[in-house]
PDB file of N, CA and C in Angstrom:
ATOM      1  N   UNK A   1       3.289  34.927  20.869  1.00  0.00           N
ATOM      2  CA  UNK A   1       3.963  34.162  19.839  1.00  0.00           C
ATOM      3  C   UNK A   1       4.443  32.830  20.399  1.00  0.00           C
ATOM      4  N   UNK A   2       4.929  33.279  21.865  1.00  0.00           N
ATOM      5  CA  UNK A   2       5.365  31.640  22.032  1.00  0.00           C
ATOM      6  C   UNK A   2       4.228  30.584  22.798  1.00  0.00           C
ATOM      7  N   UNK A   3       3.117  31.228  22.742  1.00  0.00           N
ATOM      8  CA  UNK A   3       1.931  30.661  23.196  1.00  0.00           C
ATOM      9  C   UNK A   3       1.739  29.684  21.539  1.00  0.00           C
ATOM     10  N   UNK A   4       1.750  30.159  20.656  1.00  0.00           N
ATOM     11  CA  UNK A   4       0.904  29.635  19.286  1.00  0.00           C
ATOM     12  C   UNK A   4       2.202  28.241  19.200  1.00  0.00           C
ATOM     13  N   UNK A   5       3.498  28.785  19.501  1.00  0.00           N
ATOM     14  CA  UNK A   5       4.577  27.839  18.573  1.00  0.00           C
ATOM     15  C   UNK A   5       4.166  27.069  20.003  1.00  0.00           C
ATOM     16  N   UNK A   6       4.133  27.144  21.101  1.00  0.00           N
ATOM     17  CA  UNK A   6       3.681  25.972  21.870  1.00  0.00           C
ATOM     18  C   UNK A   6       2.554  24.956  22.126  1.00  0.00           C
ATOM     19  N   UNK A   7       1.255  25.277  21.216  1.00  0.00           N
ATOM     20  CA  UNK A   7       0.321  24.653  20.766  1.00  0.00           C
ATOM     21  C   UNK A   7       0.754  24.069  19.474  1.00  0.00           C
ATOM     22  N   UNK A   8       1.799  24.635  18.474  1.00  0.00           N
ATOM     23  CA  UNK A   8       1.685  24.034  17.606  1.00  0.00           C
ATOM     24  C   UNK A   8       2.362  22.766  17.634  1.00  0.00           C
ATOM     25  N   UNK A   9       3.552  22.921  18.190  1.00  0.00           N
ATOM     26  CA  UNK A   9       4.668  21.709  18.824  1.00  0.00           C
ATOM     27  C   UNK A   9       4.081  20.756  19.627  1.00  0.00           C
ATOM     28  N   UNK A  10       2.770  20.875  20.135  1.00  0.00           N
ATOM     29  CA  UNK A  10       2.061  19.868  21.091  1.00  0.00           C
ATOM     30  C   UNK A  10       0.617  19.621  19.985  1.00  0.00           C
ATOM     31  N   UNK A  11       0.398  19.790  19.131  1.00  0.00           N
ATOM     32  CA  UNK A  11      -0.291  19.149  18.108  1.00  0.00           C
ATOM     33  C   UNK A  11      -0.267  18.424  17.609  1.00  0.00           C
ATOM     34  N   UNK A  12      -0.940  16.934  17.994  1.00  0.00           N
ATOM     35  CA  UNK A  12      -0.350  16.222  16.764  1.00  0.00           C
ATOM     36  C   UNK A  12      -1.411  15.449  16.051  1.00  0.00           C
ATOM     37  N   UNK A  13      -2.084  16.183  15.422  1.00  0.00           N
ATOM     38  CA  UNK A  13      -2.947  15.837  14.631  1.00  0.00           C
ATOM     39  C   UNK A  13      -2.218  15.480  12.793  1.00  0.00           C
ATOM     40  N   UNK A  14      -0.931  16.111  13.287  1.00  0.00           N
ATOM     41  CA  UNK A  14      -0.097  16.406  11.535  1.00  0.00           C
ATOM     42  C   UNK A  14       0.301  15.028  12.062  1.00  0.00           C
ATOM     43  N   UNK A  15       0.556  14.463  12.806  1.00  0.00           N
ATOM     44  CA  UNK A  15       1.502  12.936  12.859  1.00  0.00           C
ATOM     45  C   UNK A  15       0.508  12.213  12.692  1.00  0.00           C
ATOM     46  N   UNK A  16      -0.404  12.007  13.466  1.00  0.00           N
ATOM     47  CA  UNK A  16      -1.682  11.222  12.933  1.00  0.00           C
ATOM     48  C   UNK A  16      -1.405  11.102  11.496  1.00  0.00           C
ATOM     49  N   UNK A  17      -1.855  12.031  10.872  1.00  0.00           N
ATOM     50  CA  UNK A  17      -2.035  11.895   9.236  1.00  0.00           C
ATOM     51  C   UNK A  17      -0.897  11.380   8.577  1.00  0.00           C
ATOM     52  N   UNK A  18       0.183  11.768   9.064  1.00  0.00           N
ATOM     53  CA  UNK A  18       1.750  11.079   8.320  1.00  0.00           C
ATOM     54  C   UNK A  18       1.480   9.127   8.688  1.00  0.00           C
ATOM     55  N   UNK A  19       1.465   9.024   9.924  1.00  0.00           N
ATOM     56  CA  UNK A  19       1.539   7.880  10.329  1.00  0.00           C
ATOM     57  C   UNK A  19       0.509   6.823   9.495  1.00  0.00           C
ATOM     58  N   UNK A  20      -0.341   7.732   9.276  1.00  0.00           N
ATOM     59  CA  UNK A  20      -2.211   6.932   8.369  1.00  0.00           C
ATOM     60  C   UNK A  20      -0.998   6.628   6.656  1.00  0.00           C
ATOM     61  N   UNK A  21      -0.440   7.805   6.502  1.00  0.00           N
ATOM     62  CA  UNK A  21       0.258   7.507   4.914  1.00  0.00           C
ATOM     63  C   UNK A  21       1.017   6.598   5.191  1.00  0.00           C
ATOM     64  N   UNK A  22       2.182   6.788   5.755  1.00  0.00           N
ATOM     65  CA  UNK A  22       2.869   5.527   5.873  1.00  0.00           C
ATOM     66  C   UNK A  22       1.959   4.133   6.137  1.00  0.00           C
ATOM     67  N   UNK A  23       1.324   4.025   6.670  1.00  0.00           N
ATOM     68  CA  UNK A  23       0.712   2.607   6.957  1.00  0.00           C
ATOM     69  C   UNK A  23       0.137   2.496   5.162  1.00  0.00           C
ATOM     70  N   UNK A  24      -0.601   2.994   4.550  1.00  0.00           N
ATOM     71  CA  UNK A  24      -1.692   3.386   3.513  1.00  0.00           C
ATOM     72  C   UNK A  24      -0.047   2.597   2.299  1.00  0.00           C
ATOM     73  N   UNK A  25       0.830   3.581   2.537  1.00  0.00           N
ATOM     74  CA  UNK A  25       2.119   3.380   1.368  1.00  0.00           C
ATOM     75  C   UNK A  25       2.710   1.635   1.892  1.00  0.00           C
ATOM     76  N   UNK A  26       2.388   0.887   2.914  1.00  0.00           N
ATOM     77  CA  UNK A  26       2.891   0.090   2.637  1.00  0.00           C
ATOM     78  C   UNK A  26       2.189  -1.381   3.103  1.00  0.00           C
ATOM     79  N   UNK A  27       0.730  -0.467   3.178  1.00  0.00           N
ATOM     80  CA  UNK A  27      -0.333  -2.121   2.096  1.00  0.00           C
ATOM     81  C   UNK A  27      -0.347  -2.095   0.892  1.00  0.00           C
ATOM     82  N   UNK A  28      -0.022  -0.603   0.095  1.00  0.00           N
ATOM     83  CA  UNK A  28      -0.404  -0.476  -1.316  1.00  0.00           C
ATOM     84  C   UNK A  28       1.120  -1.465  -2.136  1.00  0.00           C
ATOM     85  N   UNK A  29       2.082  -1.443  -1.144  1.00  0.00           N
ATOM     86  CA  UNK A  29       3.035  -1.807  -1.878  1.00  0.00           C
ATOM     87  C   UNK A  29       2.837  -3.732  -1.851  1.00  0.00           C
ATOM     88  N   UNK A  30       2.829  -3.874  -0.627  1.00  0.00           N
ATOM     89  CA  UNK A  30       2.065  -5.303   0.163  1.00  0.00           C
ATOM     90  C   UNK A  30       0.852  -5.916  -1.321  1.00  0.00           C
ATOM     91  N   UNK A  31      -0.374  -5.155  -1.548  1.00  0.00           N
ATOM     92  CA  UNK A  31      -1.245  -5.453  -2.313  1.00  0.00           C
ATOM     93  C   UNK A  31      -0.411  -5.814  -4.081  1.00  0.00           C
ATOM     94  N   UNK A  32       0.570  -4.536  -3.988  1.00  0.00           N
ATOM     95  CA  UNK A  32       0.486  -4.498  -5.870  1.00  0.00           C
ATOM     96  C   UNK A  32       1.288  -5.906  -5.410  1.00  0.00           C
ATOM     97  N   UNK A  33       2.591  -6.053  -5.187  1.00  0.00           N
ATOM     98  CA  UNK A  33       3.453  -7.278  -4.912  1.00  0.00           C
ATOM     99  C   UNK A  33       3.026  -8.527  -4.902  1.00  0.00           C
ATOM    100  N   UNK A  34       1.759  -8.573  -4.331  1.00  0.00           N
ATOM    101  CA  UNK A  34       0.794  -9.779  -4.445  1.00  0.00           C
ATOM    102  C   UNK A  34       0.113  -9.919  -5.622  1.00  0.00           C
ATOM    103  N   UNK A  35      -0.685  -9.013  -6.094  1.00  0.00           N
ATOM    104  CA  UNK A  35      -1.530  -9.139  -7.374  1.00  0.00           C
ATOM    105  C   UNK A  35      -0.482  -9.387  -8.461  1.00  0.00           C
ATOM    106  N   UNK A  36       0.877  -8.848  -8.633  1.00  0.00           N
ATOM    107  CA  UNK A  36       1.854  -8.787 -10.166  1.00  0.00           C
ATOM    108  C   UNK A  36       2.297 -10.469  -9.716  1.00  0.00           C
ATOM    109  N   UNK A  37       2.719 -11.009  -8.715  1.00  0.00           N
ATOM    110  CA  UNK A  37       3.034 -12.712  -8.104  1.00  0.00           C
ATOM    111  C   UNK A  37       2.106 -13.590  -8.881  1.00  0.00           C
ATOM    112  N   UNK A  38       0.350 -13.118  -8.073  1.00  0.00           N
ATOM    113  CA  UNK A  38      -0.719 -13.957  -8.493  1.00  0.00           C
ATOM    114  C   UNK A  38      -0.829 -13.757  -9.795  1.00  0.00           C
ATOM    115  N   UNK A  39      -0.673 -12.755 -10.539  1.00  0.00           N
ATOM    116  CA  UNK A  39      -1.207 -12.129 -11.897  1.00  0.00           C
ATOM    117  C   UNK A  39       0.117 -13.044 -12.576  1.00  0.00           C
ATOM    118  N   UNK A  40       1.053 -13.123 -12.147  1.00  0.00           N
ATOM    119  CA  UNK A  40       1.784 -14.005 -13.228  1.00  0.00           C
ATOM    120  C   UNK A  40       1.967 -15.824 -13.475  1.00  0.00           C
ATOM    121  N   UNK A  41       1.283 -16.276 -11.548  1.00  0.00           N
ATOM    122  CA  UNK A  41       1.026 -17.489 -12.310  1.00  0.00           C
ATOM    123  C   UNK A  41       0.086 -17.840 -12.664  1.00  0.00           C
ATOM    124  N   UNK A  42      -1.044 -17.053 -12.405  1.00  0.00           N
ATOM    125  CA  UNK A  42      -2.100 -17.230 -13.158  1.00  0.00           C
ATOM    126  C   UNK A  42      -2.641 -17.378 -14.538  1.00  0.00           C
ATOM    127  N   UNK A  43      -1.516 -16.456 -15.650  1.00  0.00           N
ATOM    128  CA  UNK A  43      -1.521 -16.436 -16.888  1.00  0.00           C
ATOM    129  C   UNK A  43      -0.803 -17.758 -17.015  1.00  0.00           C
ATOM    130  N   UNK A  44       0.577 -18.183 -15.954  1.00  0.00           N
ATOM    131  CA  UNK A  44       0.945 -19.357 -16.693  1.00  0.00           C
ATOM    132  C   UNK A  44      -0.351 -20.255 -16.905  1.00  0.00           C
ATOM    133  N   UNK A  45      -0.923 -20.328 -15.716  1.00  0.00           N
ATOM    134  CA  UNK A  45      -1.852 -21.487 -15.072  1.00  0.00           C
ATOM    135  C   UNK A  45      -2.716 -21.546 -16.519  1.00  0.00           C
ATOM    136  N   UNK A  46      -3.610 -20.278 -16.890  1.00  0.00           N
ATOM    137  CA  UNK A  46      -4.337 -20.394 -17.933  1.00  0.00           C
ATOM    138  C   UNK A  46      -3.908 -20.563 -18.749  1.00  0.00           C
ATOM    139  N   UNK A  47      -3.018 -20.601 -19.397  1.00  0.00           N
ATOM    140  CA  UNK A  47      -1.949 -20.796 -20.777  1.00  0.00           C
ATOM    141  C   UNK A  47      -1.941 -22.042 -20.664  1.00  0.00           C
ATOM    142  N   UNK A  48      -1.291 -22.965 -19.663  1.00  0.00           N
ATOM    143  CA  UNK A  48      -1.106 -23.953 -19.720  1.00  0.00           C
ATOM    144  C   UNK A  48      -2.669 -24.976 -20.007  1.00  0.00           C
ATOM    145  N   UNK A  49      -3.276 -24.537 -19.386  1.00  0.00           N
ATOM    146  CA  UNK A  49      -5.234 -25.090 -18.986  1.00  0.00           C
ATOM    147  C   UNK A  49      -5.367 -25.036 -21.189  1.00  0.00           C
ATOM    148  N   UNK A  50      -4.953 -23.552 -21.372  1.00  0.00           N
ATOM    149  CA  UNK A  50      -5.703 -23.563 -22.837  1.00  0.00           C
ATOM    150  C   UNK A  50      -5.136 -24.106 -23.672  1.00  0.00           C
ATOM    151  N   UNK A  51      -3.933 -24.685 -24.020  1.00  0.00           N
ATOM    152  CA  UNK A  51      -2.727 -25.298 -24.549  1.00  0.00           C
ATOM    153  C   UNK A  51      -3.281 -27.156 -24.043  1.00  0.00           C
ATOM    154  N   UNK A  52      -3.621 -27.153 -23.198  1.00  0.00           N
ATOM    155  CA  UNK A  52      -3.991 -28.881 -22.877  1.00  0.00           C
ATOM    156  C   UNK A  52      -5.239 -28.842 -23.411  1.00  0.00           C
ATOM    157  N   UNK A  53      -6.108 -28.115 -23.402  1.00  0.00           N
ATOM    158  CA  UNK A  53      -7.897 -27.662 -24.260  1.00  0.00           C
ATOM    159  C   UNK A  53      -7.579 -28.227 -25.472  1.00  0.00           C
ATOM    160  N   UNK A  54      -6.748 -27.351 -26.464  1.00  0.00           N
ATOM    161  CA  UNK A  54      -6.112 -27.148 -27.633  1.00  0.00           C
ATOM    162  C   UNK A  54      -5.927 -28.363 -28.259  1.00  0.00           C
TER     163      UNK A  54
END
């Protein structure tokens, strides 16, 4: 028994994978933050472009 809990405590294949999410959770936050920024002056930008068309 204390053979298994001592392989398991020296495993770290489970941190690997935590460490991959965390990185993963904070480009996704990095990405949306950028696209809702760009995505809003962009509508100004075109609004304004179709309003001078107009």
């Amino acid at each position: 028994m204390t053979d298994f809990l001592c392989r398991l405590w020296s495993d770290e294949e489970g941190q690997d994978i935590a460490e991959y999410a965390v990185m993963l959770a904070v480009i996704l936050v990095i990405v949306v933050g950028t696209v809702r920024l760009i995505g809003g002056n962009a509508n100004n930008t075109f609004s304004s472009v179709a309003s001078s068309i107009q």
